[in-house]
N, C-alpha and C. Protein backbone atom coordinates (compact mmCIF):
# COMPACT_ATOMS: atom_id res chain seq x y z
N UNK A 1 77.01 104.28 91.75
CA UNK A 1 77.10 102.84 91.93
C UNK A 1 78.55 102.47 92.25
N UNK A 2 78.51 101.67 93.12
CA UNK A 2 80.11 100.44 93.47
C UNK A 2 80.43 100.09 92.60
N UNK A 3 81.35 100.14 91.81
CA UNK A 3 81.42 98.46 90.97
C UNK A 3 83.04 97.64 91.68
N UNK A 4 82.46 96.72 92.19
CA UNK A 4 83.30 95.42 92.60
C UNK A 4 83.98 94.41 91.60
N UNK A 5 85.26 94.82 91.34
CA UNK A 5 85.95 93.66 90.54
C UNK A 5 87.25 92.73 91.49
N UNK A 6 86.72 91.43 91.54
CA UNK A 6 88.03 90.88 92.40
C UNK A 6 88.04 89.56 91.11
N UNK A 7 89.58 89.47 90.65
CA UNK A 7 90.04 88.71 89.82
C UNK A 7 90.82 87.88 90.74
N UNK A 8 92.10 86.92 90.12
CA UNK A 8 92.80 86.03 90.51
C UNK A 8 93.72 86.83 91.03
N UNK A 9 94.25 88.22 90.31
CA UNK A 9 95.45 88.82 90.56
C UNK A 9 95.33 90.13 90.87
N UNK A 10 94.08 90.82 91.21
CA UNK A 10 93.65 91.98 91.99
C UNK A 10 92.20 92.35 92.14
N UNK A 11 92.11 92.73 93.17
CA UNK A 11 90.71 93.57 93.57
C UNK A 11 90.84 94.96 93.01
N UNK A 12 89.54 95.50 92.51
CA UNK A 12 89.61 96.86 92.24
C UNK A 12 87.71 97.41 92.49
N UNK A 13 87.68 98.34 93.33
CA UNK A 13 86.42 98.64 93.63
C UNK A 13 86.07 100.62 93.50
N UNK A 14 85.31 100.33 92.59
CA UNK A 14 85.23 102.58 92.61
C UNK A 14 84.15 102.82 92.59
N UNK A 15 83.41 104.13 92.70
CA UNK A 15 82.34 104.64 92.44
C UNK A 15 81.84 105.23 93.86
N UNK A 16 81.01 105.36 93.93
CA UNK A 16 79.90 105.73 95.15
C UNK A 16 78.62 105.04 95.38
N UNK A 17 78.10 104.86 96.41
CA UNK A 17 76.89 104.01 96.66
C UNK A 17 75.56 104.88 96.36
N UNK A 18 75.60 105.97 96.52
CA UNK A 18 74.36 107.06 96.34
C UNK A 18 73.41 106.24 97.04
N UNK A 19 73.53 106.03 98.02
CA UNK A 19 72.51 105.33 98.47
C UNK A 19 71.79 106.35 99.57
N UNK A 20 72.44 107.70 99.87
CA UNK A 20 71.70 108.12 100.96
C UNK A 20 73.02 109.52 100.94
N UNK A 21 72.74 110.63 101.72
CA UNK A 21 73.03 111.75 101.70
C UNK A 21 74.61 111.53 102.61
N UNK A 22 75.64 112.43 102.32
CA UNK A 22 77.42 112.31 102.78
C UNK A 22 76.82 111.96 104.24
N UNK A 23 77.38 110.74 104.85
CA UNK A 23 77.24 110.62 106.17
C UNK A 23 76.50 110.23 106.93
N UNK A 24 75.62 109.89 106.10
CA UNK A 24 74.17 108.49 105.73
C UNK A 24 74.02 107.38 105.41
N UNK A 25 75.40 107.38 104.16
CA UNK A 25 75.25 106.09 103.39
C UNK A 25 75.57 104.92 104.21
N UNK A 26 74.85 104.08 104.25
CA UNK A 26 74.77 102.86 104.97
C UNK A 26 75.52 102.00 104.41
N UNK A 27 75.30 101.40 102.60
CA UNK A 27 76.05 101.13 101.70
C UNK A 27 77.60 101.30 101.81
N UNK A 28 78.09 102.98 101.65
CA UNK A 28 79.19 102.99 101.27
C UNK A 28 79.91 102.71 102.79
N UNK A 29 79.05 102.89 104.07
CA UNK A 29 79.96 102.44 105.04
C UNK A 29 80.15 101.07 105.20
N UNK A 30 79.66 99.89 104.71
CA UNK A 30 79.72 98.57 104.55
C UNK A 30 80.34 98.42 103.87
N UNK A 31 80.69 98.56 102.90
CA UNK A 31 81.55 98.56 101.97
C UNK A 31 82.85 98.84 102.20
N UNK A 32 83.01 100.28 102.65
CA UNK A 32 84.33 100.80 103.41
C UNK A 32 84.86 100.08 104.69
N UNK A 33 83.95 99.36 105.41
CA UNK A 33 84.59 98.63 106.63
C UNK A 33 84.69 97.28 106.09
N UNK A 34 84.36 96.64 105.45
CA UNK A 34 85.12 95.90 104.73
C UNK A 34 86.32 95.71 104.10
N UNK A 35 86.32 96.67 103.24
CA UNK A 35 87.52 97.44 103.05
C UNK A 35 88.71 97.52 103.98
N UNK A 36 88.26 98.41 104.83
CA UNK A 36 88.97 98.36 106.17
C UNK A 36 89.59 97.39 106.53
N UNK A 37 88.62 96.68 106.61
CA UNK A 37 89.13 94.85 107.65
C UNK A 37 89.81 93.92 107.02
N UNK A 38 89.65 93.97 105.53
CA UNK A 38 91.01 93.40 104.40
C UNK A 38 92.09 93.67 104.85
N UNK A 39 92.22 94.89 104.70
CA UNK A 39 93.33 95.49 104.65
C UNK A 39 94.38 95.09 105.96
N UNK A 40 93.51 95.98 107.16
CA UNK A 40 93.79 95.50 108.17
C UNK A 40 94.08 93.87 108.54
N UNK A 41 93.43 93.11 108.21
CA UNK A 41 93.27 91.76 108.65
C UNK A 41 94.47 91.47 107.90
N UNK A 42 94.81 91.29 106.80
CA UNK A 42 95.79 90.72 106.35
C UNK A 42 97.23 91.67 106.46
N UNK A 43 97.45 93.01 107.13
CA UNK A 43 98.39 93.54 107.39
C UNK A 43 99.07 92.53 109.20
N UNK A 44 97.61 92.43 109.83
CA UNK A 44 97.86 91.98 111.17
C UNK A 44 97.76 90.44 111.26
N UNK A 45 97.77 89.63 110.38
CA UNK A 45 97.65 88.44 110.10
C UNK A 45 98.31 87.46 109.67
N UNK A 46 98.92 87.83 108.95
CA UNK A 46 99.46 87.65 108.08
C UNK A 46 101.01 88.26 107.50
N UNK A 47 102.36 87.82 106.74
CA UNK A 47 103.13 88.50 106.77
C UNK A 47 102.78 89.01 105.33
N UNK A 48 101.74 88.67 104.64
CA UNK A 48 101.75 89.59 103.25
C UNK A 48 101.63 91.24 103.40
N UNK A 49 102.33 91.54 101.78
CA UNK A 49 102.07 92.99 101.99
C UNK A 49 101.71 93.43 100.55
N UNK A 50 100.79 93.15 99.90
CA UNK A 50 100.36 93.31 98.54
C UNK A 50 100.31 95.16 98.68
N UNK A 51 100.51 95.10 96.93
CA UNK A 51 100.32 96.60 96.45
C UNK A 51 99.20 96.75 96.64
N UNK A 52 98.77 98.22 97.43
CA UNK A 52 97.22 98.26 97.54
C UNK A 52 97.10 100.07 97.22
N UNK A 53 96.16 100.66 96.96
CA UNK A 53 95.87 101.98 96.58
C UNK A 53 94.79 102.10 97.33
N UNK A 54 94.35 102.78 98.34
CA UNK A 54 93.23 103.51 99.02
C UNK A 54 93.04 104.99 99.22
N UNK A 55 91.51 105.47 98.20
CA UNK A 55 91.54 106.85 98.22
C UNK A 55 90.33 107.02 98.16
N UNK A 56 89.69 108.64 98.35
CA UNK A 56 88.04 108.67 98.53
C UNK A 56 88.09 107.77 96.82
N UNK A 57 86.62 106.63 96.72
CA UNK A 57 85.99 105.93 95.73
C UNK A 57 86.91 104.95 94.98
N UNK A 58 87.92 104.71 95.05
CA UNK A 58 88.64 103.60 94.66
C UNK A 58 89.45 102.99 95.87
N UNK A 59 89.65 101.66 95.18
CA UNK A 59 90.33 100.53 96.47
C UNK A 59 91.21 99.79 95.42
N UNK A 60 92.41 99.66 95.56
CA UNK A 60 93.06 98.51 94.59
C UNK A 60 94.07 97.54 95.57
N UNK A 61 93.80 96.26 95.21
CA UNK A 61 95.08 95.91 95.69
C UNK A 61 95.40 94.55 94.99
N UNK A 62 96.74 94.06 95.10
CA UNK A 62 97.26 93.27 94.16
C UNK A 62 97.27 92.13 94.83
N UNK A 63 96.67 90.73 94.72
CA UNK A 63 96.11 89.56 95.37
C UNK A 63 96.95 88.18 95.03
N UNK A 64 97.79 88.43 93.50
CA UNK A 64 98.52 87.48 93.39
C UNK A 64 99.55 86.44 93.87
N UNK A 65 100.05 87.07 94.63
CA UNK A 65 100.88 86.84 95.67
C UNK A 65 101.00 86.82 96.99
N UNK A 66 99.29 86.39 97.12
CA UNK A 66 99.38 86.21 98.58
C UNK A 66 99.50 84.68 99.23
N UNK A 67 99.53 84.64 100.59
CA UNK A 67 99.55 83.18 101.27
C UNK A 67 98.20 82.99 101.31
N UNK A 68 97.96 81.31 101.75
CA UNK A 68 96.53 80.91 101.84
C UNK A 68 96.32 81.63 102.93
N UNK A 69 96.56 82.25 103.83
CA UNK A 69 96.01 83.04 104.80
C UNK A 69 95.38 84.30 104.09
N UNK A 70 95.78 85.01 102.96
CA UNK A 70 95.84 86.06 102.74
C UNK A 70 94.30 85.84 101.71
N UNK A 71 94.57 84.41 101.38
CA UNK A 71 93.48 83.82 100.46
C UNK A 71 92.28 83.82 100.89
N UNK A 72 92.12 83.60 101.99
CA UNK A 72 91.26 82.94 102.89
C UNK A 72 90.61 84.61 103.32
N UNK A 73 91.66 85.24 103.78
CA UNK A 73 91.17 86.54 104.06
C UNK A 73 90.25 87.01 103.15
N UNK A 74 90.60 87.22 101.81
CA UNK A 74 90.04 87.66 100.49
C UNK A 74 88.64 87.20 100.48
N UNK A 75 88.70 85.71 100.54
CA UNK A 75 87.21 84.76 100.29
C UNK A 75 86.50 85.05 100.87
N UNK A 76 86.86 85.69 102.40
CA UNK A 76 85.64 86.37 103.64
C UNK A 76 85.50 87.55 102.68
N UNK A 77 85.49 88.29 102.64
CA UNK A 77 85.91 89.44 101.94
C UNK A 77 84.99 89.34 100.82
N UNK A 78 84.97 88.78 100.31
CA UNK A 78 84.08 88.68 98.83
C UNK A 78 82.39 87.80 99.16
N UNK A 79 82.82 87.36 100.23
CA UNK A 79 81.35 86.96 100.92
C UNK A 79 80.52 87.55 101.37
N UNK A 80 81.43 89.20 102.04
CA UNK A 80 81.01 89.91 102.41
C UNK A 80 80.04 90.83 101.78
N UNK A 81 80.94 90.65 100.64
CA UNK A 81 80.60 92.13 99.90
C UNK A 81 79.69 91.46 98.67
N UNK A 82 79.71 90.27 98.67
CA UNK A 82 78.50 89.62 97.97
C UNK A 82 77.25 90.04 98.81
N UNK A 83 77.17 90.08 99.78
CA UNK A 83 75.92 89.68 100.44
C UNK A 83 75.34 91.83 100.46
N UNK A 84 76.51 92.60 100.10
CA UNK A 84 75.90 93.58 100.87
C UNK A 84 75.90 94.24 98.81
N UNK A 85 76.12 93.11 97.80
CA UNK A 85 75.49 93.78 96.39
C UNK A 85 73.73 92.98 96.05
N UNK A 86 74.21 92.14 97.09
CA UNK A 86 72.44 91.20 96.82
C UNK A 86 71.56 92.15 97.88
N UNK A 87 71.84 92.72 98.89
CA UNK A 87 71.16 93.20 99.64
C UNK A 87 70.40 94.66 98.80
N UNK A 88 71.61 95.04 98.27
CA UNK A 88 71.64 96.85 97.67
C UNK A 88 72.00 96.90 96.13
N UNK A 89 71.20 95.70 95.70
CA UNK A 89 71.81 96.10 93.65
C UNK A 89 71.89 97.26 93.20
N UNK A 90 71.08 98.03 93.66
CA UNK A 90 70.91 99.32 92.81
C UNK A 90 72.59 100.06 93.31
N UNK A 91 73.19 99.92 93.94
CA UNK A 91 73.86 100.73 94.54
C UNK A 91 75.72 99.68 94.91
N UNK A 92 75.65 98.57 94.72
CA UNK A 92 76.60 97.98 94.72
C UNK A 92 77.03 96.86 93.39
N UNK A 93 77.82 96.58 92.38
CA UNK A 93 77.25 95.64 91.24
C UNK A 93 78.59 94.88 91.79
N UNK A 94 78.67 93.73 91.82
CA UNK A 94 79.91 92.84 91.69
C UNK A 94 80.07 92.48 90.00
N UNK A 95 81.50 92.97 89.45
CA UNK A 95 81.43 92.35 87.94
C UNK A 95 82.65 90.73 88.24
């Protein structure tokens, strides 16, 4: 399972989706391009540069200090990944 934590002052996301065999998972690639596009989006967007950690099954990054751009980025971001733990409970939990 995912588990999705985004607070006021960081995101933190680990686990695995088990949703389907290495290179299958549909889940963990939604998840990961999301991922992706945070990151990205607010590196190319934006002049923030929050602490962030990306490695196989964890994602961290530090949100406190971002601009409303960076805010705004986040809020897509959590819309996203709302829609893809309602789609896949078994396999994604937002806490």
């Amino acid at each position: 399972m995912i588990e999705v934590m985004v607070r006021d002052d960081h995101i933190r996301i680990s686990g695995h989706a088990g949703y389907a065999g290495l290179g299958k998972d549909i889940v963990c690639a939604g998840v990961s391009v999301l991922v992706q596009t945070l990151v990205k989006s607010i590196n190319d967007l934006t002049d923030d540069r929050p602490e962030q950690e990306i490695s196989p099954g964890i994602f961290y990054m530090n949100i406190k200090s971002l601009s409303e751009q960076g805010k705004l980025l986040v809020d897509s971001f959590f819309i996203g990944i709302c829609g893809i733990a309602e789609a896949y409970p078994d396999s994604v939990q937002v806490i």
